[in-house]
PDB file of N, CA and C in Angstrom:
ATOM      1  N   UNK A   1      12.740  -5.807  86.475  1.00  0.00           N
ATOM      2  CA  UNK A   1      13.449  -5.303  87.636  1.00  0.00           C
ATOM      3  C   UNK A   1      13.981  -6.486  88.443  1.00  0.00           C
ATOM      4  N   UNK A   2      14.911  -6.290  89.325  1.00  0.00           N
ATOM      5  CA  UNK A   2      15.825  -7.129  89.770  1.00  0.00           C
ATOM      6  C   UNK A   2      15.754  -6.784  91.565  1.00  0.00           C
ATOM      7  N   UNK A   3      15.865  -7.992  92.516  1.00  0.00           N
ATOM      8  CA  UNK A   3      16.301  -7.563  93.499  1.00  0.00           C
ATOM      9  C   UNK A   3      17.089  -8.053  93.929  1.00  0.00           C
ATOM     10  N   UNK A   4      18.078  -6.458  94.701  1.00  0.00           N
ATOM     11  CA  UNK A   4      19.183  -7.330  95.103  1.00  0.00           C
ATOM     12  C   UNK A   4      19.259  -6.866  96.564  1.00  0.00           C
ATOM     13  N   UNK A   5      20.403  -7.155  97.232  1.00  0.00           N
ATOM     14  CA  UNK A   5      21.225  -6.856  98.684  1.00  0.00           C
ATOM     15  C   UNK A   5      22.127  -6.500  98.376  1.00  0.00           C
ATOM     16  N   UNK A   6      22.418  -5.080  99.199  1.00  0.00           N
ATOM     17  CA  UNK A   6      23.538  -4.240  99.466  1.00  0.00           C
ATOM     18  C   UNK A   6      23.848  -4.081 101.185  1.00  0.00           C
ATOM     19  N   UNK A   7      24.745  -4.225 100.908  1.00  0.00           N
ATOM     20  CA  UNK A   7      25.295  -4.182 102.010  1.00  0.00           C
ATOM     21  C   UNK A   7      26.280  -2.733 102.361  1.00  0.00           C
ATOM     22  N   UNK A   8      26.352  -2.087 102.923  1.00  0.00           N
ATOM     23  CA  UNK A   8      26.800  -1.073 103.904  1.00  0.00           C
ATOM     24  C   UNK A   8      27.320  -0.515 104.861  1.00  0.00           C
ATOM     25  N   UNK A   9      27.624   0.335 105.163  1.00  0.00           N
ATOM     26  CA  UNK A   9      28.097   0.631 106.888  1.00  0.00           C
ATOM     27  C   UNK A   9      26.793   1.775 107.451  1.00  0.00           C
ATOM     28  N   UNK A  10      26.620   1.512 108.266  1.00  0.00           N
ATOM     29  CA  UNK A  10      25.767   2.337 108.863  1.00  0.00           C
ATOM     30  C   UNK A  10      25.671   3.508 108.873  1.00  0.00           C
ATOM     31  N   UNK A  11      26.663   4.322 108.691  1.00  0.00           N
ATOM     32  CA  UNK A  11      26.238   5.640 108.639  1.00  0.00           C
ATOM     33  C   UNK A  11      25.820   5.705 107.212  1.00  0.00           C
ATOM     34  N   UNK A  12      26.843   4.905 105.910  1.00  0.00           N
ATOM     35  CA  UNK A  12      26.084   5.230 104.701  1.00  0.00           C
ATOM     36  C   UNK A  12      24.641   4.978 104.669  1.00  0.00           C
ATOM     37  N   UNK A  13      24.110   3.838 105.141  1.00  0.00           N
ATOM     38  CA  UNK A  13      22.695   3.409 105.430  1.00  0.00           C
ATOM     39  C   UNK A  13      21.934   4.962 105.946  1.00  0.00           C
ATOM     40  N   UNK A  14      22.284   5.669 107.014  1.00  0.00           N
ATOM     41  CA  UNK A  14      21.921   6.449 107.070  1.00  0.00           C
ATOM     42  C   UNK A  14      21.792   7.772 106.850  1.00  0.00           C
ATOM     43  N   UNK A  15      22.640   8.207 105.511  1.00  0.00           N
ATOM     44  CA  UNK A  15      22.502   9.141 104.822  1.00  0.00           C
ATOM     45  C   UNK A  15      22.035   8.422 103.601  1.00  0.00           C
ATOM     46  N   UNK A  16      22.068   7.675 103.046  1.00  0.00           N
ATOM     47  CA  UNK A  16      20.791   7.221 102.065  1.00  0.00           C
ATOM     48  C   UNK A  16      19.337   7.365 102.817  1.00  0.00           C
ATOM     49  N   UNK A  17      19.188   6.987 103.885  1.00  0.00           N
ATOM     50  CA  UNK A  17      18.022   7.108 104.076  1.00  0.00           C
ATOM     51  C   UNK A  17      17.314   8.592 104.310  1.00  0.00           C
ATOM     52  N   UNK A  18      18.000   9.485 104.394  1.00  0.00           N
ATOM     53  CA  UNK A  18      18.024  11.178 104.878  1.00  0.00           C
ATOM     54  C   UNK A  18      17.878  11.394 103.438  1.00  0.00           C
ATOM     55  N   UNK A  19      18.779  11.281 102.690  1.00  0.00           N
ATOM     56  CA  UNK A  19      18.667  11.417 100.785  1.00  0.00           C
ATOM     57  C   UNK A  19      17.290  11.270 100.395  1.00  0.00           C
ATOM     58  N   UNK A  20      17.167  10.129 100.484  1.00  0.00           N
ATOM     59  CA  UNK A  20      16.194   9.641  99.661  1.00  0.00           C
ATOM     60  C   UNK A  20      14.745  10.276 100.427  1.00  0.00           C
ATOM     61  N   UNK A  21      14.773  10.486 101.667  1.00  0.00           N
ATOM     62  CA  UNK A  21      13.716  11.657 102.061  1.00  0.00           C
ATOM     63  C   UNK A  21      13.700  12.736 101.748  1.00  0.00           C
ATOM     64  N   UNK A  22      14.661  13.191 101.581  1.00  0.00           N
ATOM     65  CA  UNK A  22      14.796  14.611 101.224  1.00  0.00           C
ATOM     66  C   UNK A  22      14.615  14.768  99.266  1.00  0.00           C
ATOM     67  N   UNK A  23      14.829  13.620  98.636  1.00  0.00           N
ATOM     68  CA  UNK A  23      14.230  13.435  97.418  1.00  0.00           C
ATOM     69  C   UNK A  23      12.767  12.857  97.453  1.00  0.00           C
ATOM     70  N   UNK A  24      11.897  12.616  97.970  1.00  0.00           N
ATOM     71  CA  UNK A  24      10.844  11.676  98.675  1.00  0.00           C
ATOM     72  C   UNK A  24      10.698  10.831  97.668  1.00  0.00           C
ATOM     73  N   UNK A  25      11.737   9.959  97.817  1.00  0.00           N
ATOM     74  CA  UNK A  25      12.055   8.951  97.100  1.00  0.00           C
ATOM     75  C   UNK A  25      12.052   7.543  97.847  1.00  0.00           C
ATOM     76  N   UNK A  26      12.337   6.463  97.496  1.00  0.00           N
ATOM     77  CA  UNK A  26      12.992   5.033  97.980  1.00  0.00           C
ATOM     78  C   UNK A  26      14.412   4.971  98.652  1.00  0.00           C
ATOM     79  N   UNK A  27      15.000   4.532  99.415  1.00  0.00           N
ATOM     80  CA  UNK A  27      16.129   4.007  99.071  1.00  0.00           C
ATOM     81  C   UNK A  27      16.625   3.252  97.944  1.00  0.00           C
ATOM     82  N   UNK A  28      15.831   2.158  97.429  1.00  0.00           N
ATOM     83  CA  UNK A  28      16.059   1.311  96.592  1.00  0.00           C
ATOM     84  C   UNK A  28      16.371   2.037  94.892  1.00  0.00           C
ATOM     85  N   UNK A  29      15.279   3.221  95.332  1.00  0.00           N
ATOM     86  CA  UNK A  29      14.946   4.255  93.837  1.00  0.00           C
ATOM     87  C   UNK A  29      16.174   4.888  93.791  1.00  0.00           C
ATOM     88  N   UNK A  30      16.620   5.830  94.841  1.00  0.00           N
ATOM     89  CA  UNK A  30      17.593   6.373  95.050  1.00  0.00           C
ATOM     90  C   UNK A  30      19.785   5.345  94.763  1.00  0.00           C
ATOM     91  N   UNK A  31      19.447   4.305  95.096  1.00  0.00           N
ATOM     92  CA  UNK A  31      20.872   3.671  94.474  1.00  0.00           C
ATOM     93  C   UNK A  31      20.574   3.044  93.527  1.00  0.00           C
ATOM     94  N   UNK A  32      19.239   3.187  92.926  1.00  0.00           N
ATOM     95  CA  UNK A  32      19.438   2.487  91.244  1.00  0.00           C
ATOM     96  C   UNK A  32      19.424   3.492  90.367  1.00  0.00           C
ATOM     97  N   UNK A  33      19.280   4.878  90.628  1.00  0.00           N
ATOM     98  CA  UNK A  33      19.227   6.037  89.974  1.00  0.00           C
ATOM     99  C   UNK A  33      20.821   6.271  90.124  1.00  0.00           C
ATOM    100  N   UNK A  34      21.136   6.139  91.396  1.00  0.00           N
ATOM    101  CA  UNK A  34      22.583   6.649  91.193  1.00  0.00           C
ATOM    102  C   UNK A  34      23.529   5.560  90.310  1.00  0.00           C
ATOM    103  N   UNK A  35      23.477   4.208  90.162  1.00  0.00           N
ATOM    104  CA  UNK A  35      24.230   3.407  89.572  1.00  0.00           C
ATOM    105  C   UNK A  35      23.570   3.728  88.274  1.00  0.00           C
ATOM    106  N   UNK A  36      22.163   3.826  87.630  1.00  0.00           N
ATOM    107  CA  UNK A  36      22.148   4.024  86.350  1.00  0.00           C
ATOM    108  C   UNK A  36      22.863   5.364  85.741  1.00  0.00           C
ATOM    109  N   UNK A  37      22.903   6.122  86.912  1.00  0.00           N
ATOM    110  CA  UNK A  37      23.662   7.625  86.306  1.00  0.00           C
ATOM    111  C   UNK A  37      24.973   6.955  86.011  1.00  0.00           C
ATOM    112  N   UNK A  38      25.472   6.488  86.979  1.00  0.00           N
ATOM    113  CA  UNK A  38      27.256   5.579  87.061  1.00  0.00           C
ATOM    114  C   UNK A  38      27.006   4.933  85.618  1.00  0.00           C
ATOM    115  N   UNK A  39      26.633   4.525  85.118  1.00  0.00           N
ATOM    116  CA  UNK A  39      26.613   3.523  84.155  1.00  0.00           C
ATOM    117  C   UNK A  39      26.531   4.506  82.864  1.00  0.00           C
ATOM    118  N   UNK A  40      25.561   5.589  82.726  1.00  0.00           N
ATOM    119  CA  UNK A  40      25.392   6.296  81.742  1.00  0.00           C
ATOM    120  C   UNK A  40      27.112   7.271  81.635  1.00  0.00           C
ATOM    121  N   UNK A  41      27.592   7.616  82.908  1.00  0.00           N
ATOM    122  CA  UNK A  41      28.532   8.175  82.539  1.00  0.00           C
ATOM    123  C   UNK A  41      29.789   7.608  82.123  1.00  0.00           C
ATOM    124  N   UNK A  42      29.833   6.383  82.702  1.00  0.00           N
ATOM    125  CA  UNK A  42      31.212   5.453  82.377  1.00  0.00           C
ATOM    126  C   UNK A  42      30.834   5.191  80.603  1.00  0.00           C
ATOM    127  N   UNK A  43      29.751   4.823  80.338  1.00  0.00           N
ATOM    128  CA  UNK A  43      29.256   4.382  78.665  1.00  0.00           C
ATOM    129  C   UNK A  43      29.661   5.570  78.223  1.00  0.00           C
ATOM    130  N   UNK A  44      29.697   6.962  78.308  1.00  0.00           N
ATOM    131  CA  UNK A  44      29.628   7.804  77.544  1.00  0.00           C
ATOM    132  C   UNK A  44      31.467   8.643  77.588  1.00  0.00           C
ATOM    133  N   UNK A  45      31.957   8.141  78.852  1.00  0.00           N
ATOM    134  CA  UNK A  45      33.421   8.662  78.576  1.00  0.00           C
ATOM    135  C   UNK A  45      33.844   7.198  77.652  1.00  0.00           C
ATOM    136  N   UNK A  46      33.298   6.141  77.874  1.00  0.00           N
ATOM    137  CA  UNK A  46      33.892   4.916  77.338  1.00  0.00           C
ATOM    138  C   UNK A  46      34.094   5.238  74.843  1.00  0.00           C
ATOM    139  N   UNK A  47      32.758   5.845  75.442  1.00  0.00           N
ATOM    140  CA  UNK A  47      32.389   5.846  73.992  1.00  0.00           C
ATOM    141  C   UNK A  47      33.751   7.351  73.312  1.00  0.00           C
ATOM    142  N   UNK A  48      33.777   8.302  74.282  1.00  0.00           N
ATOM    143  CA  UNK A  48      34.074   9.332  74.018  1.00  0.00           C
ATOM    144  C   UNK A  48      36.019   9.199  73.821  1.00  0.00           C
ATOM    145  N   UNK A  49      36.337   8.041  74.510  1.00  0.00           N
ATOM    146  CA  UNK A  49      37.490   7.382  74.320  1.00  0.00           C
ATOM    147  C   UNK A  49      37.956   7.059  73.482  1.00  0.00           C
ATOM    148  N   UNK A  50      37.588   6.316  72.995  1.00  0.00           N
ATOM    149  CA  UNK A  50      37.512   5.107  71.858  1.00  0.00           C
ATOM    150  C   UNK A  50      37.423   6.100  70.645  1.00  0.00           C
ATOM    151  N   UNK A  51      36.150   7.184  70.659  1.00  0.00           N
ATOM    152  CA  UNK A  51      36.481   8.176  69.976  1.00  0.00           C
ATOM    153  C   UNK A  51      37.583   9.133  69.667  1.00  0.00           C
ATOM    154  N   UNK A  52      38.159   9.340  70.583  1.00  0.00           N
ATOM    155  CA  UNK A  52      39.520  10.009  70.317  1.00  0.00           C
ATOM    156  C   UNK A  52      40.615   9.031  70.185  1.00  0.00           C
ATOM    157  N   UNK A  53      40.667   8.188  70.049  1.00  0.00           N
ATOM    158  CA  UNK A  53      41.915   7.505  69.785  1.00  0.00           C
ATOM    159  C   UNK A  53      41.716   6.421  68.731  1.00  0.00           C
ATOM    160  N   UNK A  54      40.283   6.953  68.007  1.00  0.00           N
ATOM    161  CA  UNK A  54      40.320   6.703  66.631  1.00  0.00           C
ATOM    162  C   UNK A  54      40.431   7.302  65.623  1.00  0.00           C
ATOM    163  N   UNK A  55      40.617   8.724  65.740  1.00  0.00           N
ATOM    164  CA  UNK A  55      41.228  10.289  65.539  1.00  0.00           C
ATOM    165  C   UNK A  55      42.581   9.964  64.794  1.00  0.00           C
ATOM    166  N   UNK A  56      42.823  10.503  63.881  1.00  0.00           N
ATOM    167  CA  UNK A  56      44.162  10.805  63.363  1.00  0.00           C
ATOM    168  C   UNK A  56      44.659  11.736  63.752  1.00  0.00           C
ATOM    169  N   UNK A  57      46.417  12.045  64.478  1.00  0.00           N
ATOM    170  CA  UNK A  57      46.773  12.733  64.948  1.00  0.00           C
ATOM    171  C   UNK A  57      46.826  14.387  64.215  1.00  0.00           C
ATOM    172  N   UNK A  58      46.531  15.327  64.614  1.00  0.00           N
ATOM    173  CA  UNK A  58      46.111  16.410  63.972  1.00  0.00           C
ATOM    174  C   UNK A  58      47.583  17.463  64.150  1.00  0.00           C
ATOM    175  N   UNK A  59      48.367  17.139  64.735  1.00  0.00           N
ATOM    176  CA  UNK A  59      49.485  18.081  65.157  1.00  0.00           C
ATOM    177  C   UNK A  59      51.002  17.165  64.356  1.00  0.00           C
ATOM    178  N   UNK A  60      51.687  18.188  63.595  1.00  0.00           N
ATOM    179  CA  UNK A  60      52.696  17.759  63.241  1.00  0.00           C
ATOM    180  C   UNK A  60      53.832  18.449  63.329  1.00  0.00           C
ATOM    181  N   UNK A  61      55.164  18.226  63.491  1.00  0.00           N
ATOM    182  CA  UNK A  61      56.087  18.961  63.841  1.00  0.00           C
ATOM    183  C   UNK A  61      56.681  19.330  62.443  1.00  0.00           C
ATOM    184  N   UNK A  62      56.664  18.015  61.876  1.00  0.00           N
ATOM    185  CA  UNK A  62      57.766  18.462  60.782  1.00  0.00           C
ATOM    186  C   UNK A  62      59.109  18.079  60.538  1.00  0.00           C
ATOM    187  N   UNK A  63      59.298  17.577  61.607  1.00  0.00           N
ATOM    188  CA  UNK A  63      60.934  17.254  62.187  1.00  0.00           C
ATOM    189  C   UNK A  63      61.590  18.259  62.813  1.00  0.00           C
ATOM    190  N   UNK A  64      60.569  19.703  63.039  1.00  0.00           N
ATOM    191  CA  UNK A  64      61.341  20.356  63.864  1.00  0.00           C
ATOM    192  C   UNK A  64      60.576  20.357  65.245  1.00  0.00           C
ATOM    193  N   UNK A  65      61.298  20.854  66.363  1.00  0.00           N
ATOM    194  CA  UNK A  65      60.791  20.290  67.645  1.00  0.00           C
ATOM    195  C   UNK A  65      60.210  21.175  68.104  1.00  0.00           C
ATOM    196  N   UNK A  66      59.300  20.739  68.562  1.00  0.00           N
ATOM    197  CA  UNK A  66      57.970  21.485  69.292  1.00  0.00           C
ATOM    198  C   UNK A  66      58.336  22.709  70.873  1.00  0.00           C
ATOM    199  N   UNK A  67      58.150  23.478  70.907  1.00  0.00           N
ATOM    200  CA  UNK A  67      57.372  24.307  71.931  1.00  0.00           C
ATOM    201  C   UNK A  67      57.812  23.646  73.112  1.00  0.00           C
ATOM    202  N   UNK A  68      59.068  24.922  73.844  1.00  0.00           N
ATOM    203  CA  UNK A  68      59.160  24.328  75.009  1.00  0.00           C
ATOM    204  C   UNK A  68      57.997  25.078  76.184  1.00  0.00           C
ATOM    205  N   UNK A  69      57.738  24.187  77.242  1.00  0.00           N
ATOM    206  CA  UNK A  69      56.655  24.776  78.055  1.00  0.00           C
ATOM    207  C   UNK A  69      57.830  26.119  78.697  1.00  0.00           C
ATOM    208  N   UNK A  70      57.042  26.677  79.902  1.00  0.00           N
ATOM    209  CA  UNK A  70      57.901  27.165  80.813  1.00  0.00           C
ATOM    210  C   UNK A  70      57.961  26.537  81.633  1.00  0.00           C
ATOM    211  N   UNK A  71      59.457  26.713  81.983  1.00  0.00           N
ATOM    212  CA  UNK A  71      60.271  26.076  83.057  1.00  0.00           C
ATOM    213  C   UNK A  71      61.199  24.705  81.915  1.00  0.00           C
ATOM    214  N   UNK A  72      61.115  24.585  81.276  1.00  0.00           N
ATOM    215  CA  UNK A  72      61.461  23.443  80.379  1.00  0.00           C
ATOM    216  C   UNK A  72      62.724  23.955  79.979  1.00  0.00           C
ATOM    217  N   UNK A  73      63.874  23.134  80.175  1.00  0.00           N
ATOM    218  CA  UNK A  73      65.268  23.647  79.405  1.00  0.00           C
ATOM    219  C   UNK A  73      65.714  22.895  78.133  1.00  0.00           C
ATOM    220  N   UNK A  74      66.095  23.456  77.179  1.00  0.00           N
ATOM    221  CA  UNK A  74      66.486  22.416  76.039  1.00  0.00           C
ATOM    222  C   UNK A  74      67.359  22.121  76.135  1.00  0.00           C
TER     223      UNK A  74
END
């Protein structure tokens, strides 16, 4: 484990501290839970990315042209 300093504005200071009571938690527990969530979700759209655009395109026209939406004029 690591310690660090964060710095803030006061009212955030003080709704972390209301949070993390109302979780009867830490402060400290409470923004390393939320950055490890941050981290798990950025890794997992990151991964989920990379996944689709290693995908071969699945839609083909043909040479004829695709589907106008509505409102779309040809």
């Amino acid at each position: 484990m690591k310690n660090v300093t964060v710095t803030m504005e006061d009212s955030v200071a003080d709704w972390a501290r209301m949070e993390a009571a109302r979780l009867n938690t830490s402060v400290s527990r409470l923004i390393g839970e939320m950055l490890a969530e941050k981290m798990r979700h950025d890794d997992a759209y990151e991964r989920a990315m990379n996944d689709w655009f290693q995908r071969q395109p699945t839609y083909r026209s043909n040479g004829a042209p695709y589907p106008l939406r509505d409102g779309d004029v040809a």
